[in-house]
PDB file of N, CA and C in Angstrom:
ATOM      1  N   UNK A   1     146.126  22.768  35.409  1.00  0.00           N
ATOM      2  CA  UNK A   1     147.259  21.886  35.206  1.00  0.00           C
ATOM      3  C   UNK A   1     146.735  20.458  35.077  1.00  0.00           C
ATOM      4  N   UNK A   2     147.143  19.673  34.174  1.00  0.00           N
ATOM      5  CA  UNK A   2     147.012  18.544  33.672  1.00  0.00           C
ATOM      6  C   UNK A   2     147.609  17.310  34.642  1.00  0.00           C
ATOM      7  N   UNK A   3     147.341  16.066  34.635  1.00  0.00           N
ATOM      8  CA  UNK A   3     148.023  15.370  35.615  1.00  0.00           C
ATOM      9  C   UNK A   3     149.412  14.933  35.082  1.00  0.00           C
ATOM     10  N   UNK A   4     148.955  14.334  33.265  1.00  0.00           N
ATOM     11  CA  UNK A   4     149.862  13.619  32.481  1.00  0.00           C
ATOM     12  C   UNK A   4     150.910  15.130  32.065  1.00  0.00           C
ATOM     13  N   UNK A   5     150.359  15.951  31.806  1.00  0.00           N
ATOM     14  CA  UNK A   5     151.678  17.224  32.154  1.00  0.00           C
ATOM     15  C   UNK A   5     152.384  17.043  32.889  1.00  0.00           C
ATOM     16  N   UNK A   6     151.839  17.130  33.942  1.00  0.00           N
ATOM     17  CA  UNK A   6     152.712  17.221  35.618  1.00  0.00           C
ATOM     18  C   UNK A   6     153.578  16.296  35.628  1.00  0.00           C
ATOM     19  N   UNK A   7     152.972  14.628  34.992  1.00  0.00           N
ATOM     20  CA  UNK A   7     153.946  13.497  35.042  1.00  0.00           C
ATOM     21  C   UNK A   7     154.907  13.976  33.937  1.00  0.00           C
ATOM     22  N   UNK A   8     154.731  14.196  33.098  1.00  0.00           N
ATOM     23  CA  UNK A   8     155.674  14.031  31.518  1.00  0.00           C
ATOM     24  C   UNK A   8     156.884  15.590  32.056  1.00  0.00           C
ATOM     25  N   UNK A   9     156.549  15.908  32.620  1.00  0.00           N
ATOM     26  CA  UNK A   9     157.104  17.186  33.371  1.00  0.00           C
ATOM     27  C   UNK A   9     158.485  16.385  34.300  1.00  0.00           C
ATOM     28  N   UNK A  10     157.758  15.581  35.203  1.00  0.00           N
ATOM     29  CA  UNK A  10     158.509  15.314  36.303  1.00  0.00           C
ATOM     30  C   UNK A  10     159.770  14.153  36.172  1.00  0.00           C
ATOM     31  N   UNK A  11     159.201  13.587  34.387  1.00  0.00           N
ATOM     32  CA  UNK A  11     160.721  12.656  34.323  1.00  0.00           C
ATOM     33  C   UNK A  11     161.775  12.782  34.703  1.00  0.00           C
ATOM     34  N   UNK A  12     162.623  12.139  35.303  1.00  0.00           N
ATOM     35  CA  UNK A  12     163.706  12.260  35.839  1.00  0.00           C
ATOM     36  C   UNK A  12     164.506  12.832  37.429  1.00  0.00           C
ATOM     37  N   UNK A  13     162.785  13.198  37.514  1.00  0.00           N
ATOM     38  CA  UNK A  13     163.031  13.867  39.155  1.00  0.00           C
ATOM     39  C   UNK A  13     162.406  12.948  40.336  1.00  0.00           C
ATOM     40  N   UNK A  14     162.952  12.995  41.530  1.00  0.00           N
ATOM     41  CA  UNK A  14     162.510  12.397  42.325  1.00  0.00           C
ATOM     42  C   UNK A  14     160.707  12.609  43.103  1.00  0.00           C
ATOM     43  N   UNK A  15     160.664  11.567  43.173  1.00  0.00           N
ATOM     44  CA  UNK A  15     158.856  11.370  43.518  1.00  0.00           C
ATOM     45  C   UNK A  15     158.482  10.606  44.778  1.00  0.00           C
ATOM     46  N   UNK A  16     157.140  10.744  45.314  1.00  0.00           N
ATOM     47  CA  UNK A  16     157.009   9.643  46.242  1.00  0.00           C
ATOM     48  C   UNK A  16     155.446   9.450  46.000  1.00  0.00           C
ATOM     49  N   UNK A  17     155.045   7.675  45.865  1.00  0.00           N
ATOM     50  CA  UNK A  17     154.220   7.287  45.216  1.00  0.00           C
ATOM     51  C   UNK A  17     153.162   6.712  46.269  1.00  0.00           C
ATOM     52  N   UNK A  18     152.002   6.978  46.579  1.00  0.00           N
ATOM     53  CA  UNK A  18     151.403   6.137  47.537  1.00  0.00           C
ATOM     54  C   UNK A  18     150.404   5.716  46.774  1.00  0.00           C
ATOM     55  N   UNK A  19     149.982   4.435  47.465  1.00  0.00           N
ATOM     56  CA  UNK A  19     149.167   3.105  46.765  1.00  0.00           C
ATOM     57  C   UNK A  19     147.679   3.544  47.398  1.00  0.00           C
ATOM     58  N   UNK A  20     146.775   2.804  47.074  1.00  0.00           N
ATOM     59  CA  UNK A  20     145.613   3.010  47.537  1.00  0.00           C
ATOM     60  C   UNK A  20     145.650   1.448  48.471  1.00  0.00           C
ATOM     61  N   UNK A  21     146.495   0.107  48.702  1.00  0.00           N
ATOM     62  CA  UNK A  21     146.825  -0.219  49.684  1.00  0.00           C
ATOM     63  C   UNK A  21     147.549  -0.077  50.792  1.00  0.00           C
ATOM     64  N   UNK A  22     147.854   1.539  50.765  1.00  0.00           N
ATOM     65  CA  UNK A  22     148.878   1.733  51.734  1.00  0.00           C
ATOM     66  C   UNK A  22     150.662   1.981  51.317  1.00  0.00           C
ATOM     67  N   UNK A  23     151.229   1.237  50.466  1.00  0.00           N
ATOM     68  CA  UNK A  23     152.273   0.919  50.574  1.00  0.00           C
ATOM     69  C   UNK A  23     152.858   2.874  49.434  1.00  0.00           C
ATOM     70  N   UNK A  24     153.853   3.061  49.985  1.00  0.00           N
ATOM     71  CA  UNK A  24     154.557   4.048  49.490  1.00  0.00           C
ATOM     72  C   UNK A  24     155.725   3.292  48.852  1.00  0.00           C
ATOM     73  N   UNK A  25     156.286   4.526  47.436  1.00  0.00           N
ATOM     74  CA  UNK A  25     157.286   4.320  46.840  1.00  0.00           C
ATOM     75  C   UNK A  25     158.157   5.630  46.923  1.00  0.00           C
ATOM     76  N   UNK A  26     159.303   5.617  46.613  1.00  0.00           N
ATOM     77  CA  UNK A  26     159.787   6.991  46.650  1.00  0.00           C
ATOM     78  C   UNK A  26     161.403   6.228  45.506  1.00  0.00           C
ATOM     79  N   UNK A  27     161.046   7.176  44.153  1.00  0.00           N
ATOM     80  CA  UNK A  27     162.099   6.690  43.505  1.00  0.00           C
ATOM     81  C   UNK A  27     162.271   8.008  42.808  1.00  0.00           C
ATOM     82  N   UNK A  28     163.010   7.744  41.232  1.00  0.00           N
ATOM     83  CA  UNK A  28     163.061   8.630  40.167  1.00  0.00           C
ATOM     84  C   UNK A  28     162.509   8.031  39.119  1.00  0.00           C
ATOM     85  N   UNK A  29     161.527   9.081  38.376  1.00  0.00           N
ATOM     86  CA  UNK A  29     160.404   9.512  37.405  1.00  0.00           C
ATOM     87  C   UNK A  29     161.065   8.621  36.169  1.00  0.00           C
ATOM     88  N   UNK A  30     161.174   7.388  35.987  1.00  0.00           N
ATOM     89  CA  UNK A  30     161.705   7.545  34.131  1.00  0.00           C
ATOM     90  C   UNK A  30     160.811   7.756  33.136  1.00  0.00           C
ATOM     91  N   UNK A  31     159.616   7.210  33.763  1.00  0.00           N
ATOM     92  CA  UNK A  31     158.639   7.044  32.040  1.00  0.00           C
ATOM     93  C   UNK A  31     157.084   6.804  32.563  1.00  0.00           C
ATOM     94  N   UNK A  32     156.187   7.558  32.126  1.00  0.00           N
ATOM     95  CA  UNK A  32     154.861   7.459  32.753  1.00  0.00           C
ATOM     96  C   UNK A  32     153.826   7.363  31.157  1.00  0.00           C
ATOM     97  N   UNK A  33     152.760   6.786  31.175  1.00  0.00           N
ATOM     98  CA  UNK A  33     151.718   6.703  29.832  1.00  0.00           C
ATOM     99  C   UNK A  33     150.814   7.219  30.250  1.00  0.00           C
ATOM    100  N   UNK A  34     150.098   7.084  29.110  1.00  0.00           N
ATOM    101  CA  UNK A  34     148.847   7.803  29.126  1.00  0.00           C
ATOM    102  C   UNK A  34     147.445   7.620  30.301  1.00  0.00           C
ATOM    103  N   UNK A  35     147.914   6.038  30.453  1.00  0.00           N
ATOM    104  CA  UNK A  35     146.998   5.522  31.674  1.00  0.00           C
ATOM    105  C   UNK A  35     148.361   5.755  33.263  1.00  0.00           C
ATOM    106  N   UNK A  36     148.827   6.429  33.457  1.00  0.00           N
ATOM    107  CA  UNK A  36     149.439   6.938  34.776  1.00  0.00           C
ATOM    108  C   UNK A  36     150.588   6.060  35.053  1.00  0.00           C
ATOM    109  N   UNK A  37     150.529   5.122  34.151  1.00  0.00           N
ATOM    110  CA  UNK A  37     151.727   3.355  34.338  1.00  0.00           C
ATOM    111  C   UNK A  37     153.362   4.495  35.071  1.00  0.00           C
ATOM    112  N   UNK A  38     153.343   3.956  36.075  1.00  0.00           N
ATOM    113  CA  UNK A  38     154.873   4.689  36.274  1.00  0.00           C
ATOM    114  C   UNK A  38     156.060   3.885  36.345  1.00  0.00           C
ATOM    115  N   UNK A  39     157.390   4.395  36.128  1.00  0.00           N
ATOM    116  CA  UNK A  39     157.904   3.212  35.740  1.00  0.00           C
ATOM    117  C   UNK A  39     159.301   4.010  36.471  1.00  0.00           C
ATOM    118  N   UNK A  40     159.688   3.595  38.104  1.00  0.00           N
ATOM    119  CA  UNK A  40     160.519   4.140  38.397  1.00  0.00           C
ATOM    120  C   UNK A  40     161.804   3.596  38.799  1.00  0.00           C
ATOM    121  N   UNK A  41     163.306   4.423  39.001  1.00  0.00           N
ATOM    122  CA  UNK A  41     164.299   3.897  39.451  1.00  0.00           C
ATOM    123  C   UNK A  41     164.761   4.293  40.760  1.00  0.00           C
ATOM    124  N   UNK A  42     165.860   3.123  41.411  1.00  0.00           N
ATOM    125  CA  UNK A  42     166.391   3.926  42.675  1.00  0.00           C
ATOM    126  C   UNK A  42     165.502   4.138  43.581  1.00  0.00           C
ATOM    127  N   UNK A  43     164.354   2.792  43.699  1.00  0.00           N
ATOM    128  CA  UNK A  43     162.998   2.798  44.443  1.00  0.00           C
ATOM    129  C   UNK A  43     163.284   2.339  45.997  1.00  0.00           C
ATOM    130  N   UNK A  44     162.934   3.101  47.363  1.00  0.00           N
ATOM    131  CA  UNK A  44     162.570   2.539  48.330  1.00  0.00           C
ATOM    132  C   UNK A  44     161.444   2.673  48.572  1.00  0.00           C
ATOM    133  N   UNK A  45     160.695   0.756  48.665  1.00  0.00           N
ATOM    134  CA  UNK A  45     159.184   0.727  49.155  1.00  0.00           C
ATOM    135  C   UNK A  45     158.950   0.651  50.278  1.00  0.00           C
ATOM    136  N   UNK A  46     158.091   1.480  50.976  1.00  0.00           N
ATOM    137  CA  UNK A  46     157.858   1.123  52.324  1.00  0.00           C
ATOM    138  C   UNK A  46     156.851   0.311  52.517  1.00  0.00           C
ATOM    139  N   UNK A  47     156.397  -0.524  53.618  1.00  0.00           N
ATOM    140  CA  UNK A  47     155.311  -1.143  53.668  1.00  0.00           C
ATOM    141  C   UNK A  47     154.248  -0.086  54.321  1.00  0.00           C
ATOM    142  N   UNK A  48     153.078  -0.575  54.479  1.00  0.00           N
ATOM    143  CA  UNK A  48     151.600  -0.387  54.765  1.00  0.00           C
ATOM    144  C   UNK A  48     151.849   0.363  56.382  1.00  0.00           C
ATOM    145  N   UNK A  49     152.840  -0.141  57.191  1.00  0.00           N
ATOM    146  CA  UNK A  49     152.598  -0.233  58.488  1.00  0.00           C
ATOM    147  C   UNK A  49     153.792   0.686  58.751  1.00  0.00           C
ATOM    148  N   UNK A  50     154.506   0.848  57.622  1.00  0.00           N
ATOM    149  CA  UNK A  50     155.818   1.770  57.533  1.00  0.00           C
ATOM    150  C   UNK A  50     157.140   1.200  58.669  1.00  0.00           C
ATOM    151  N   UNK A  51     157.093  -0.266  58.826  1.00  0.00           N
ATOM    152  CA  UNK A  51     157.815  -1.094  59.895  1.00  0.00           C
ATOM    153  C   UNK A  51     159.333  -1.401  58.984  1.00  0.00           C
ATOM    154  N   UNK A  52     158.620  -1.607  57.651  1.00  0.00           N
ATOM    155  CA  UNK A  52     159.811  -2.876  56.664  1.00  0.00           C
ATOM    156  C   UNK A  52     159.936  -1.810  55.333  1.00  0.00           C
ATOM    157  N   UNK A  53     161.330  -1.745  54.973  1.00  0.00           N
ATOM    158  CA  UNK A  53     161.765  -1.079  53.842  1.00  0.00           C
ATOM    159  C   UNK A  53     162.101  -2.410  52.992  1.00  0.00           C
ATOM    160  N   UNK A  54     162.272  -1.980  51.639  1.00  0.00           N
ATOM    161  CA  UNK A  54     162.763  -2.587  50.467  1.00  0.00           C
ATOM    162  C   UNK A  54     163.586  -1.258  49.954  1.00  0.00           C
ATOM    163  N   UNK A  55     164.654  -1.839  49.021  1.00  0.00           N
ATOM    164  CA  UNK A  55     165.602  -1.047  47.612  1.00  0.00           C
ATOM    165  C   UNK A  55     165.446  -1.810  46.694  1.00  0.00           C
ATOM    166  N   UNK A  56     164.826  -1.102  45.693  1.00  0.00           N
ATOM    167  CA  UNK A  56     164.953  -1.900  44.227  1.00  0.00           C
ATOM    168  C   UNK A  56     165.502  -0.792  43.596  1.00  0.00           C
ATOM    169  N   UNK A  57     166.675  -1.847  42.826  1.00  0.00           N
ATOM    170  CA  UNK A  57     167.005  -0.674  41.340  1.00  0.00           C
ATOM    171  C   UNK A  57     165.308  -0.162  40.723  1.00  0.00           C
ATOM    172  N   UNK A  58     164.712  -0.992  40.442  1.00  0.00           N
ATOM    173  CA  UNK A  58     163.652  -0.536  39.508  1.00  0.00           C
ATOM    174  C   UNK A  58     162.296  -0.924  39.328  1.00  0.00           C
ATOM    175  N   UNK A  59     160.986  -0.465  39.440  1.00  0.00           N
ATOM    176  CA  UNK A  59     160.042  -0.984  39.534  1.00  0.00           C
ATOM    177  C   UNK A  59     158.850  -0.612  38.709  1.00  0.00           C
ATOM    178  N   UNK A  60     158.012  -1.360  38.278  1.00  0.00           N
ATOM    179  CA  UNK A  60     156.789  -0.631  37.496  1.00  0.00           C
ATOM    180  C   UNK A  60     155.599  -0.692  38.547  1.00  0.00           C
ATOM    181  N   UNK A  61     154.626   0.374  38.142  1.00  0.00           N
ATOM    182  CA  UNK A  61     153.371   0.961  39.160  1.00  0.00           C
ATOM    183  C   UNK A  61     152.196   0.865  38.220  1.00  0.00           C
ATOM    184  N   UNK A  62     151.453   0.214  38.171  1.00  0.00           N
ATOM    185  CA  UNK A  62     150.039   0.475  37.906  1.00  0.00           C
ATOM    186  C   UNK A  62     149.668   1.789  38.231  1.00  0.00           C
ATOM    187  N   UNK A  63     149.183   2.401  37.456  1.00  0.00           N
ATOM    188  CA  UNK A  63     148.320   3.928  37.438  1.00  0.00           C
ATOM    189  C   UNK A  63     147.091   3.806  37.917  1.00  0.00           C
ATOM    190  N   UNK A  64     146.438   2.635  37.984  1.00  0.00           N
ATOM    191  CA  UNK A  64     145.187   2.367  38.829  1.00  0.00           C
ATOM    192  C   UNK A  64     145.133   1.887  40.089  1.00  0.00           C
ATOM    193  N   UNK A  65     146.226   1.466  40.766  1.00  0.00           N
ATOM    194  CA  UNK A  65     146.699   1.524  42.056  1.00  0.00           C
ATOM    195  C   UNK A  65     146.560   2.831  42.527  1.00  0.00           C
ATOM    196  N   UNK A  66     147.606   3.884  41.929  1.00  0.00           N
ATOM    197  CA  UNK A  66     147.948   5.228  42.400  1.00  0.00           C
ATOM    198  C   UNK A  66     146.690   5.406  43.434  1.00  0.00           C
ATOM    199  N   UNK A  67     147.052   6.455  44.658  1.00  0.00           N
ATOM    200  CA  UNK A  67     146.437   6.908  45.648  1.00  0.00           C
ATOM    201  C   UNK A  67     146.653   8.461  45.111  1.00  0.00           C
ATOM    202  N   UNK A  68     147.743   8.607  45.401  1.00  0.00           N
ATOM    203  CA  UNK A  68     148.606   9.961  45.153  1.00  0.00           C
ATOM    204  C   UNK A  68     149.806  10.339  45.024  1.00  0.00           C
ATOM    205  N   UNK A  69     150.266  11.007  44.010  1.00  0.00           N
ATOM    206  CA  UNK A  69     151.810  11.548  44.006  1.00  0.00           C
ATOM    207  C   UNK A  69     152.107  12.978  44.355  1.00  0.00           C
ATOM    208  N   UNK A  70     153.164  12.690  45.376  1.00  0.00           N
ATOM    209  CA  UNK A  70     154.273  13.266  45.755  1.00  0.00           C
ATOM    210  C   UNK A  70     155.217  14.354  44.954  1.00  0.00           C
ATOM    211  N   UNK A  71     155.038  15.691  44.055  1.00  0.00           N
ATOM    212  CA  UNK A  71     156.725  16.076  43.156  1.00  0.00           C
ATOM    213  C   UNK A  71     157.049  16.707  43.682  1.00  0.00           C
ATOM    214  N   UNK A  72     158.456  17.393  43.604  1.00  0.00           N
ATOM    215  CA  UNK A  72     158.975  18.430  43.924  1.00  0.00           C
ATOM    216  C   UNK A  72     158.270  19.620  43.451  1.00  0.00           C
ATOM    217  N   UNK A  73     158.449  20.603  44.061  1.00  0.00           N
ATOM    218  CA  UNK A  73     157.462  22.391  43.791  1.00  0.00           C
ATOM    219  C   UNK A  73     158.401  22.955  42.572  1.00  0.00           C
ATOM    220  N   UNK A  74     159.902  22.952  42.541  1.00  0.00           N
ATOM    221  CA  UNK A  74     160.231  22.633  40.940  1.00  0.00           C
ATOM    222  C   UNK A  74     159.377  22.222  39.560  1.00  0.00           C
ATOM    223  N   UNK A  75     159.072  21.111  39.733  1.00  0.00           N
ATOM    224  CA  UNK A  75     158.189  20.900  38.882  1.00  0.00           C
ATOM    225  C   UNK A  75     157.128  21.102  38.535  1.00  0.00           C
ATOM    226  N   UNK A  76     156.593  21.535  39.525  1.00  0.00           N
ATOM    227  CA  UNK A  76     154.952  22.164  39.554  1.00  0.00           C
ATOM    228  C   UNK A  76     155.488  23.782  38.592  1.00  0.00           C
ATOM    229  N   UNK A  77     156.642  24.038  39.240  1.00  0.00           N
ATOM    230  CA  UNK A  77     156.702  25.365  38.520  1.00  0.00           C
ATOM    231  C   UNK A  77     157.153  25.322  37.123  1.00  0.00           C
ATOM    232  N   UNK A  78     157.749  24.586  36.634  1.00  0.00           N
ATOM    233  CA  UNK A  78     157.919  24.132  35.555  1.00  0.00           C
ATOM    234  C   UNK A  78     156.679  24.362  34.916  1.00  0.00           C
ATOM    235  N   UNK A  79     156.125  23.652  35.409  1.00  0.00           N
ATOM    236  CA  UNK A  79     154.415  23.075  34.451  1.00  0.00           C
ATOM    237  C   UNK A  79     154.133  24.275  34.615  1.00  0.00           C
ATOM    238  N   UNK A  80     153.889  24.964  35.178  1.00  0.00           N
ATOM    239  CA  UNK A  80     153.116  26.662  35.011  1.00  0.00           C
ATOM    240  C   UNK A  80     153.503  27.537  34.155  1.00  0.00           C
ATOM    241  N   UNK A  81     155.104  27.282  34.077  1.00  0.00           N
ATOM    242  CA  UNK A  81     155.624  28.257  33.064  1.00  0.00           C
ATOM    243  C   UNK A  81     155.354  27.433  31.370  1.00  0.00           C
ATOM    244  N   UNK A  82     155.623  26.178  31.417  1.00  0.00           N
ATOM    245  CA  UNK A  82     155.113  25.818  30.508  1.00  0.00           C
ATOM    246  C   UNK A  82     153.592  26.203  29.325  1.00  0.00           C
ATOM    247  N   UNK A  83     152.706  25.906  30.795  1.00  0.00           N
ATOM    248  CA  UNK A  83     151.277  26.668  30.490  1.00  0.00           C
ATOM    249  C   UNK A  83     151.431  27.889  29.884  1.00  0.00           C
ATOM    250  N   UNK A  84     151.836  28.683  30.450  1.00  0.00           N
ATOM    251  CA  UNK A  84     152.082  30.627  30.377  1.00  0.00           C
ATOM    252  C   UNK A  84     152.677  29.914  28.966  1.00  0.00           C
ATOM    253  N   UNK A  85     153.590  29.638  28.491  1.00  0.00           N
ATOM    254  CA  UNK A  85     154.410  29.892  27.308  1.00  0.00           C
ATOM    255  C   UNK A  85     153.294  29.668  25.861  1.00  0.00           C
ATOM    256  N   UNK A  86     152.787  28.091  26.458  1.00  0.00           N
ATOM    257  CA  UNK A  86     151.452  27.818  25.052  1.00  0.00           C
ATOM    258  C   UNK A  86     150.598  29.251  25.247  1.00  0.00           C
ATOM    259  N   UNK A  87     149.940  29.469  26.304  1.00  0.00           N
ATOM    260  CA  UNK A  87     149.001  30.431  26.314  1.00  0.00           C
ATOM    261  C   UNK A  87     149.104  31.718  25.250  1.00  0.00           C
ATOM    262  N   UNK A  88     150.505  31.937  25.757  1.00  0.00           N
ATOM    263  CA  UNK A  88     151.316  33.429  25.423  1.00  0.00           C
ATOM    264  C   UNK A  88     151.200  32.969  23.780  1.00  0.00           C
ATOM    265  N   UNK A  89     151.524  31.546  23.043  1.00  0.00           N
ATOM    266  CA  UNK A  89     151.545  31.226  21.901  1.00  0.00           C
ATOM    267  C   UNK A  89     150.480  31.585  20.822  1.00  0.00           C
ATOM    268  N   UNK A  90     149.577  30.914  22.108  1.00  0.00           N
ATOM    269  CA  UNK A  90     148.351  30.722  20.799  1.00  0.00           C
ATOM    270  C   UNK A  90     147.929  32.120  20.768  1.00  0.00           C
ATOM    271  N   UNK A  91     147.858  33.178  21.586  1.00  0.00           N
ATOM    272  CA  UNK A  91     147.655  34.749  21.394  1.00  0.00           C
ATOM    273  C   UNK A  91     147.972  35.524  19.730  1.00  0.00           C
ATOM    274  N   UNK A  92     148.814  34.506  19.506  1.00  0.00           N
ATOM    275  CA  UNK A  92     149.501  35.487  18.235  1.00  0.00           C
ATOM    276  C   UNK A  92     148.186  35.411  16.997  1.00  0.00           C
ATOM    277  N   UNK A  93     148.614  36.828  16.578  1.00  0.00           N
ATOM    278  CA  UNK A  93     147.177  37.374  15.561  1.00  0.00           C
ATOM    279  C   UNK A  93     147.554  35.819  14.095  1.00  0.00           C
ATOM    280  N   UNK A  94     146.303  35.898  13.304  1.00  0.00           N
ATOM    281  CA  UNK A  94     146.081  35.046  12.405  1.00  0.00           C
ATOM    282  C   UNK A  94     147.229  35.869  11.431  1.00  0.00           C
ATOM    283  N   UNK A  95     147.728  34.714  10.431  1.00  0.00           N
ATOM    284  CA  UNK A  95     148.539  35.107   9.524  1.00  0.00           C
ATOM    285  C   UNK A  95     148.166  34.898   8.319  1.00  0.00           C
ATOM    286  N   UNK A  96     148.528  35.468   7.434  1.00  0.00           N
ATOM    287  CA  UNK A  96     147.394  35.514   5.850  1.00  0.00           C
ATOM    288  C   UNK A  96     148.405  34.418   4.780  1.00  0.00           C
ATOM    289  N   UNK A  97     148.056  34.173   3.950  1.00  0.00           N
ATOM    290  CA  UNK A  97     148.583  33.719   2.597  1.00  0.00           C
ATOM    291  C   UNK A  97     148.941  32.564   3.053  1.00  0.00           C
ATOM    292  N   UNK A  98     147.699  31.580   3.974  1.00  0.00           N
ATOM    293  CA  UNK A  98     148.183  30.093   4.181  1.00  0.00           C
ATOM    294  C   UNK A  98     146.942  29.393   3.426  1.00  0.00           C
ATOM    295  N   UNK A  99     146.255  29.813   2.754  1.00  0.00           N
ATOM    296  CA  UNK A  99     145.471  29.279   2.139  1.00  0.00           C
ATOM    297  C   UNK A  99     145.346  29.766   0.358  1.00  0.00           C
ATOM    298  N   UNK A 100     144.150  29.198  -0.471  1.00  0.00           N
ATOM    299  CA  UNK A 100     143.885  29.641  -1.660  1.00  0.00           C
ATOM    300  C   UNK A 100     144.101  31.058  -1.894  1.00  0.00           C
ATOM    301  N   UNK A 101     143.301  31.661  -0.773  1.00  0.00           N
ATOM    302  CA  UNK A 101     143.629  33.220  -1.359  1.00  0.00           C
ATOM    303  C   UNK A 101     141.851  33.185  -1.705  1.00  0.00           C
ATOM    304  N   UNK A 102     141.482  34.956  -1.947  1.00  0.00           N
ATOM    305  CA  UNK A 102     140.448  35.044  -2.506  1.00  0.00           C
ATOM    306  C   UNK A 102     140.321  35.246  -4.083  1.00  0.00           C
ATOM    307  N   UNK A 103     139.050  35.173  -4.401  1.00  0.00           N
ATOM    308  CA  UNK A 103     139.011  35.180  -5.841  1.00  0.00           C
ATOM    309  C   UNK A 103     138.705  36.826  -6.225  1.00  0.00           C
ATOM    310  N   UNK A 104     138.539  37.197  -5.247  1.00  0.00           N
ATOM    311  CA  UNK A 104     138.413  38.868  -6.016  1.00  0.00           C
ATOM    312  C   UNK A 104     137.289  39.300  -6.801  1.00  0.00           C
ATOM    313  N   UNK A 105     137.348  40.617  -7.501  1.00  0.00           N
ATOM    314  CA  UNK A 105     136.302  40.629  -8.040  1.00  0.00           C
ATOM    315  C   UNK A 105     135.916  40.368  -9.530  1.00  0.00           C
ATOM    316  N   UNK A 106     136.908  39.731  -9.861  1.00  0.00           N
ATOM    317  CA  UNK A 106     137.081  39.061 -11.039  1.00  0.00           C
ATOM    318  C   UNK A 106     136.481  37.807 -11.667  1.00  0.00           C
ATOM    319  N   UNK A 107     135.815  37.537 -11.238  1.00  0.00           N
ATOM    320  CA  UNK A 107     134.920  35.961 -10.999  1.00  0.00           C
ATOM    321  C   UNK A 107     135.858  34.613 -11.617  1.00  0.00           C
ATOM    322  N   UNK A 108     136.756  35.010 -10.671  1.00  0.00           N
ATOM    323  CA  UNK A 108     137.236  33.384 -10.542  1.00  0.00           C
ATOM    324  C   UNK A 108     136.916  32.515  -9.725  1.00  0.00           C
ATOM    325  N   UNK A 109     135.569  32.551  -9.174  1.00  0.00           N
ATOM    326  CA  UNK A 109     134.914  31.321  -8.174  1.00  0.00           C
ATOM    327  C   UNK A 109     134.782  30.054  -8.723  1.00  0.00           C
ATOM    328  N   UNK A 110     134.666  29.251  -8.769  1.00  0.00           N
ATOM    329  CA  UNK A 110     134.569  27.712  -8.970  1.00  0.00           C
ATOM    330  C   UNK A 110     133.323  27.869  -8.088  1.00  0.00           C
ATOM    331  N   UNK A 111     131.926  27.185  -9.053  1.00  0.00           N
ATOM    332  CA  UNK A 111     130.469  26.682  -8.393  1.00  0.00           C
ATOM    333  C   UNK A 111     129.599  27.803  -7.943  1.00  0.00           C
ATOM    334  N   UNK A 112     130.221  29.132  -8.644  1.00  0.00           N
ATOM    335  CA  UNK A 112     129.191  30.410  -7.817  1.00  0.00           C
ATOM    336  C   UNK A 112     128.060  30.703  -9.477  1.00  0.00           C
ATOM    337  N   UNK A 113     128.320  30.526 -10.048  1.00  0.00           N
ATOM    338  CA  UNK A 113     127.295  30.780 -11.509  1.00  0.00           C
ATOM    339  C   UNK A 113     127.452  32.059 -12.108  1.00  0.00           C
ATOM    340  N   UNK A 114     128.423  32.889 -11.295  1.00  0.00           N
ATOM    341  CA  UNK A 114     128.791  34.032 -11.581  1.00  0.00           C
ATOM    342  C   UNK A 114     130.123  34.291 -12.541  1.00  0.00           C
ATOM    343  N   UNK A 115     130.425  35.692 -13.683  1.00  0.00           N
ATOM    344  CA  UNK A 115     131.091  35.994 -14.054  1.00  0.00           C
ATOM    345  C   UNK A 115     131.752  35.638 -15.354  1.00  0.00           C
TER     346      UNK A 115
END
């Protein structure tokens, strides 16, 4: 399982975000990039010492802060079935007549010196 899966998975669901200074977030998922940027709503931050709360409607997270995230097991399962579904995809046998086609034995090659 991928991380940016797991995130692009978890939009819209509730999370809890810890910093590599300590400080925790716990909001909802709106929008995450390619570098981990999280960008959440309906945020309570706790401090370092877990003494002092904050509420923000809304906050952005550096992805290079991140310590570790928090999802619901929902979503983890999500992402698994997801996986299983590509997997199950790419299984399917090759299908013919998506290309030129062969030339047969007729010498219609282009660059063979033959026929």
């Amino acid at each position: 399982m991928l991380p940016l899966s797991l995130l692009r998975t978890a939009v819209g669901h509730p999370m809890l975000v810890e910093l590599k200074n300590g400080e925790t977030y716990n909001g909802h998922l709106v929008n995450c990039d390619t570098w981990m940027n999280l960008h959440l709503r309906e945020v309570i931050c706790t401090s370092k010492d877990g003494d002092r709360f904050w509420r923000m409607a809304e906050c952005y997270v550096r992805g290079n802060t991140v310590k570790y995230l928090r999802v619901p097991d929902e979503v983890i399962d999500k992402v698994q079935e997801n996986e299983q579904n590509l997997k199950r995809n790419d299984k399917r046998p090759a299908q013919r007549g998506r290309g030129r086609g062969r030339t047969g034995d007729f010498g219609g090659g282009r660059g063979r010196g033959e026929g």
